[in-house]
N, C-alpha and C. Protein backbone atom coordinates (compact mmCIF):
# COMPACT_ATOMS: atom_id res chain seq x y z
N UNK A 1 -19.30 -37.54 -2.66
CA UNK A 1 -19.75 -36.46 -3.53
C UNK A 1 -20.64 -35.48 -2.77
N UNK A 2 -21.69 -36.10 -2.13
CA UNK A 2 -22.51 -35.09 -1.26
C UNK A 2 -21.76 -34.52 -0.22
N UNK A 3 -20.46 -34.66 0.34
CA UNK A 3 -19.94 -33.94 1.17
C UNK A 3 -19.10 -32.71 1.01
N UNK A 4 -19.13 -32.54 -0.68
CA UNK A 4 -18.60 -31.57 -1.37
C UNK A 4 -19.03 -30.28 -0.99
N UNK A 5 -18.27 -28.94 -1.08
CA UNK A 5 -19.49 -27.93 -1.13
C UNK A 5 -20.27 -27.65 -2.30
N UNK A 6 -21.40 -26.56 -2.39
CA UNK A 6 -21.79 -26.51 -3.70
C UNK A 6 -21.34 -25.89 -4.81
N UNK A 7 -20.58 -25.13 -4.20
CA UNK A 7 -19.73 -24.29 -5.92
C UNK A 7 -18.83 -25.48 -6.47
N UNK A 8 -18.17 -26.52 -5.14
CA UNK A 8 -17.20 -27.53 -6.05
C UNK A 8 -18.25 -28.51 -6.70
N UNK A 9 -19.24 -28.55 -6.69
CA UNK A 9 -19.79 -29.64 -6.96
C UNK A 9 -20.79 -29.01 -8.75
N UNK A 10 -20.74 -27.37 -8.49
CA UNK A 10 -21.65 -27.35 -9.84
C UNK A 10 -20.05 -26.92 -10.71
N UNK A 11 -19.14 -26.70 -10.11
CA UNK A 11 -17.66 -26.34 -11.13
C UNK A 11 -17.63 -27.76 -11.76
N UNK A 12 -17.46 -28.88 -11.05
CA UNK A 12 -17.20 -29.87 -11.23
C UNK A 12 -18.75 -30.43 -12.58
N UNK A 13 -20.06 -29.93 -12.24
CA UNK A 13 -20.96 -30.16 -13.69
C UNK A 13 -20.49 -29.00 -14.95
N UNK A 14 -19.98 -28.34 -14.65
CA UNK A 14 -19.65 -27.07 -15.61
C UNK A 14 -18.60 -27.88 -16.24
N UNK A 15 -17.41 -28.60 -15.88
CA UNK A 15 -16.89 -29.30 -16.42
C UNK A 15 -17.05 -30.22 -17.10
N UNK A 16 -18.07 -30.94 -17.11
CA UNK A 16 -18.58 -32.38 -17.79
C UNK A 16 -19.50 -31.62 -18.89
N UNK A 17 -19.86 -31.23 -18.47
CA UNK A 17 -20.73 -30.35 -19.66
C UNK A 17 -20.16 -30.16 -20.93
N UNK A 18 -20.55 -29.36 -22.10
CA UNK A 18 -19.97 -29.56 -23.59
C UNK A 18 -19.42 -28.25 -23.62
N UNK A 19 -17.82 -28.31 -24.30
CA UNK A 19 -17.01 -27.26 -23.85
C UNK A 19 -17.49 -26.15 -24.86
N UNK A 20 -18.28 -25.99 -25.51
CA UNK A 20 -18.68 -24.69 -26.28
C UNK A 20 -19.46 -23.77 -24.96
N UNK A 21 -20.50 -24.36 -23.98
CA UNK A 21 -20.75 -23.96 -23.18
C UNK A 21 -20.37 -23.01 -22.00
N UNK A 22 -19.25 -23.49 -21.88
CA UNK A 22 -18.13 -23.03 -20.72
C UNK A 22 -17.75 -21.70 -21.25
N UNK A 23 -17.66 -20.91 -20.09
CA UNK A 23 -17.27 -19.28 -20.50
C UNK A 23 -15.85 -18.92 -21.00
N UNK A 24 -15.34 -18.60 -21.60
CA UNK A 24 -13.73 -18.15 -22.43
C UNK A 24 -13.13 -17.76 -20.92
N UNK A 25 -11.68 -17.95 -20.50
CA UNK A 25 -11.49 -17.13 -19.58
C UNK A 25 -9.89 -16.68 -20.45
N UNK A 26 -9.61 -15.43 -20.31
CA UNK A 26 -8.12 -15.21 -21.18
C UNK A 26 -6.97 -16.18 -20.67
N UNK A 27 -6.47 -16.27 -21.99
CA UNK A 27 -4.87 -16.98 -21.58
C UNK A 27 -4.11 -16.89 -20.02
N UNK A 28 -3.53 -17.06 -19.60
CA UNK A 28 -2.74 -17.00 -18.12
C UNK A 28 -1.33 -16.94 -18.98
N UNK A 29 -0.11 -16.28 -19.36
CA UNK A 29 1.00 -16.76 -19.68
C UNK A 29 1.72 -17.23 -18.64
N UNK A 30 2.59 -18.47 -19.35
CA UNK A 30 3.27 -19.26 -18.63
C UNK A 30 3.87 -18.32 -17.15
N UNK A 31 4.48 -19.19 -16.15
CA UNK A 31 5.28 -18.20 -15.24
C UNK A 31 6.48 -17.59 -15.93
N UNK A 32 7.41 -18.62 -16.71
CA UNK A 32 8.64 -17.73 -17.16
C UNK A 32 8.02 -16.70 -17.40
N UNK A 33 6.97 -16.42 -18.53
CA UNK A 33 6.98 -15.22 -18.76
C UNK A 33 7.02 -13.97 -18.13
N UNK A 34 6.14 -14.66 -17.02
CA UNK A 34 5.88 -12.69 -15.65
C UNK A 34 6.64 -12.71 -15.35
N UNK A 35 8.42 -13.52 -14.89
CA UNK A 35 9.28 -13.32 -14.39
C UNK A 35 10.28 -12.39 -14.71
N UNK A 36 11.35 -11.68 -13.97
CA UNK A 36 12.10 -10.75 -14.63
C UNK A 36 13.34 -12.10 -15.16
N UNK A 37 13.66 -13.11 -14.25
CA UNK A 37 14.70 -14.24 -14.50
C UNK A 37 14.24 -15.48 -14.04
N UNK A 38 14.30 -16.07 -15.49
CA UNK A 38 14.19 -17.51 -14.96
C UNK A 38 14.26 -18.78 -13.93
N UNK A 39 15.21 -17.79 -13.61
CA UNK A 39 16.35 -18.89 -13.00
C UNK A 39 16.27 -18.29 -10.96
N UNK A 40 15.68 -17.07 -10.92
CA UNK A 40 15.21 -16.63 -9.60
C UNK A 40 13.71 -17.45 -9.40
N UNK A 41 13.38 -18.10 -8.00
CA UNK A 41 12.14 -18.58 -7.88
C UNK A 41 11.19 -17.31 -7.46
N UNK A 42 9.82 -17.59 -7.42
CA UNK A 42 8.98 -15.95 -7.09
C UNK A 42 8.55 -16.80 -5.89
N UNK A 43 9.15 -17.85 -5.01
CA UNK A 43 7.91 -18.57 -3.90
C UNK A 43 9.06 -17.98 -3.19
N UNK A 44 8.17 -17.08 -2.13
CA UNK A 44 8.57 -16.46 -0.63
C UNK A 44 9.68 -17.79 0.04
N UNK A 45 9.11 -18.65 0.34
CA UNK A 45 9.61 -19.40 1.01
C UNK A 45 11.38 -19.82 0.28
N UNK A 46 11.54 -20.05 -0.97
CA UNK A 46 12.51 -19.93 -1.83
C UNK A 46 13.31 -18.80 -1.15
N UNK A 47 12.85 -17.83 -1.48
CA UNK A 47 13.58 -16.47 -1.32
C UNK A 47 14.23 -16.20 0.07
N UNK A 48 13.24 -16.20 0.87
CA UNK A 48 14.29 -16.25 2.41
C UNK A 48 15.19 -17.44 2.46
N UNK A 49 15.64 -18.34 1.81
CA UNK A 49 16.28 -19.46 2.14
C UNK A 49 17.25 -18.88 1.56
N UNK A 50 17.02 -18.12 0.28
CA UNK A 50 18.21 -18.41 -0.59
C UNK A 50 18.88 -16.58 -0.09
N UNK A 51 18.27 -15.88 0.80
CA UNK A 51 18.56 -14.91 1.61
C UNK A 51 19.43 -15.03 2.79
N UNK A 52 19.04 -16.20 3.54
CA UNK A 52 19.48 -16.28 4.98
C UNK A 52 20.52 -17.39 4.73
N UNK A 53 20.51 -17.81 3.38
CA UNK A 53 21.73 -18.73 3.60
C UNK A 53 22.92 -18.80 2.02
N UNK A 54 23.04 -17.18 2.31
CA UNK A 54 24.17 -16.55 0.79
C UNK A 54 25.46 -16.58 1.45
N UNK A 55 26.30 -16.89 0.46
CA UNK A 55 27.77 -16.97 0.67
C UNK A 55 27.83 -15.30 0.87
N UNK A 56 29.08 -15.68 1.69
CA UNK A 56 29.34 -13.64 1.78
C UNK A 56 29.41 -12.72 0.51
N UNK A 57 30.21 -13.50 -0.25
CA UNK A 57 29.89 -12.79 -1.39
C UNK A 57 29.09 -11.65 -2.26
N UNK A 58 28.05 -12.39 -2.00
CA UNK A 58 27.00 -12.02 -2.61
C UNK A 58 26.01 -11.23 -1.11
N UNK A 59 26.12 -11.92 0.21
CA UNK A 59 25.68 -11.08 1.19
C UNK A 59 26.18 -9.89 1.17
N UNK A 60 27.41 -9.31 0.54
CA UNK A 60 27.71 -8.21 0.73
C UNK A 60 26.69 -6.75 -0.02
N UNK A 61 26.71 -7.57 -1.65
CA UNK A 61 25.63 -6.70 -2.07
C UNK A 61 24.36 -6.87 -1.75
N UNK A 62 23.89 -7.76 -0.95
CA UNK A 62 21.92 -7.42 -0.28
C UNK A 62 22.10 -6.59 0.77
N UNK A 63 23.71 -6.46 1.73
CA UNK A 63 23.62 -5.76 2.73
C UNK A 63 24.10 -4.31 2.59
N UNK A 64 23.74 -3.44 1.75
CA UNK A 64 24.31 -2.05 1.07
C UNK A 64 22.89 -1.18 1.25
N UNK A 65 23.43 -0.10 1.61
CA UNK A 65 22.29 1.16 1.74
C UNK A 65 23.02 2.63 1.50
N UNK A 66 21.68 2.76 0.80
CA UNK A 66 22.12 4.36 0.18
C UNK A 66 22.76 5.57 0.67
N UNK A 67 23.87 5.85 0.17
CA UNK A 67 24.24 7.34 0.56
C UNK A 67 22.87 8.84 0.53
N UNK A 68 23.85 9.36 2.06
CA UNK A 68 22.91 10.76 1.68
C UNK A 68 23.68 11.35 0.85
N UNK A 69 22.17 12.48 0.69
CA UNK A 69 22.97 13.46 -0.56
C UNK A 69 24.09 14.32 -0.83
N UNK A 70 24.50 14.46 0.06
CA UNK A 70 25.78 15.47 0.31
C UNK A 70 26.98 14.29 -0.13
N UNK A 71 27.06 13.16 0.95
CA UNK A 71 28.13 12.06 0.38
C UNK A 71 27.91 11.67 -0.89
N UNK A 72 26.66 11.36 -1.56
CA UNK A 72 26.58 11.45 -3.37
C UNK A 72 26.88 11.94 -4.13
N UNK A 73 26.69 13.09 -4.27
CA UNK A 73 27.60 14.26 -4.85
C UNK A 73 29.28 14.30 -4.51
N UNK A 74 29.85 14.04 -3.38
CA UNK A 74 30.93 13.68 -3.10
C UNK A 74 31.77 12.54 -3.41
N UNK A 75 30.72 11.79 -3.49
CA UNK A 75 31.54 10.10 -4.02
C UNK A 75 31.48 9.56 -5.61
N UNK A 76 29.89 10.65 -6.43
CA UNK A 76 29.42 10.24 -7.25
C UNK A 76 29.03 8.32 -7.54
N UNK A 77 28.67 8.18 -6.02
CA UNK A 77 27.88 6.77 -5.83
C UNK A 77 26.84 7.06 -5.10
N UNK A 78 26.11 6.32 -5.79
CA UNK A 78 24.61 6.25 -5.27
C UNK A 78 24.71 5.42 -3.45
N UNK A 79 24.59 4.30 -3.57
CA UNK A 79 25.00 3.19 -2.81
C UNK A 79 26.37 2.61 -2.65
N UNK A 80 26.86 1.83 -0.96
CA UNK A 80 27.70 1.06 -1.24
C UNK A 80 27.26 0.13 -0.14
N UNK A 81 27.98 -0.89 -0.43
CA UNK A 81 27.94 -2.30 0.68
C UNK A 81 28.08 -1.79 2.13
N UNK A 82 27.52 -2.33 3.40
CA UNK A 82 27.65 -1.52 4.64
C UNK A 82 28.92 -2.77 5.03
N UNK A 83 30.38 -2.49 5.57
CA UNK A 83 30.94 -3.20 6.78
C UNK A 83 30.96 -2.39 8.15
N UNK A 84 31.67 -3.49 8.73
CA UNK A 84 31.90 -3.13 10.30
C UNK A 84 31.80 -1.91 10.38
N UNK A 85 31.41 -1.46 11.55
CA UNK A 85 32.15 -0.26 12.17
C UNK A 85 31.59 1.07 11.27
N UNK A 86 30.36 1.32 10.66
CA UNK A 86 29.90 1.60 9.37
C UNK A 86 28.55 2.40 10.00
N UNK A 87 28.54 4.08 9.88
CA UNK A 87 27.23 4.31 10.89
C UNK A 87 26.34 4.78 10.04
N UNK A 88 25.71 4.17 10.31
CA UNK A 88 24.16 4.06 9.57
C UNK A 88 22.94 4.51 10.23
N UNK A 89 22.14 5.42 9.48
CA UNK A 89 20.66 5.96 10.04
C UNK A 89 19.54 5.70 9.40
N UNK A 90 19.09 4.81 10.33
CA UNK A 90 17.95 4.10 9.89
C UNK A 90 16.82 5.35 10.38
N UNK A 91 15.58 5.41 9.17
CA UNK A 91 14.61 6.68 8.98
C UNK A 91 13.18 5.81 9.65
């Protein structure tokens, strides 16, 4: 116990203490809630995995970059998927 620091050690009396005492802190909503989809994880580490290791499929649409404006107006597409042989200017 004495090797604790001191904020863990008076959090830890703030706790034992009688809960009318203790300061209100607002709700936290669940994670589903802040999420846009359930079913996507929000942990970084998740995300590059499930990045660096997509069926082509679906690599095709993370690997797409925007038309300029002249080809937009011409294609009436915003974006398309980049393949081979495909010249691209990176800003």
């Amino acid at each position: 116990f004495w090797l604790k620091p001191l904020w863990l050690r008076l959090r830890w009396r703030l706790a034992e203490g009688p809960r009318d005492k203790l300061p209100l802190r607002p709700r936290q909503p669940p994670r589903d809630e802040m999420k846009q989809k359930a079913t996507v994880s929000s942990s970084r580490r998740k995300a590059r995995k499930a990045y660096f290791t997509a069926p082509s499929h679906i690599r095709r649409k993370l690997m797409s970059a925007p038309l300029s404006k002249d080809l937009r107006t011409k294609y009436n597409v915003r974006s398309l998927p980049i393949r081979r042989d495909d010249e691209v200017m990176i800003c």
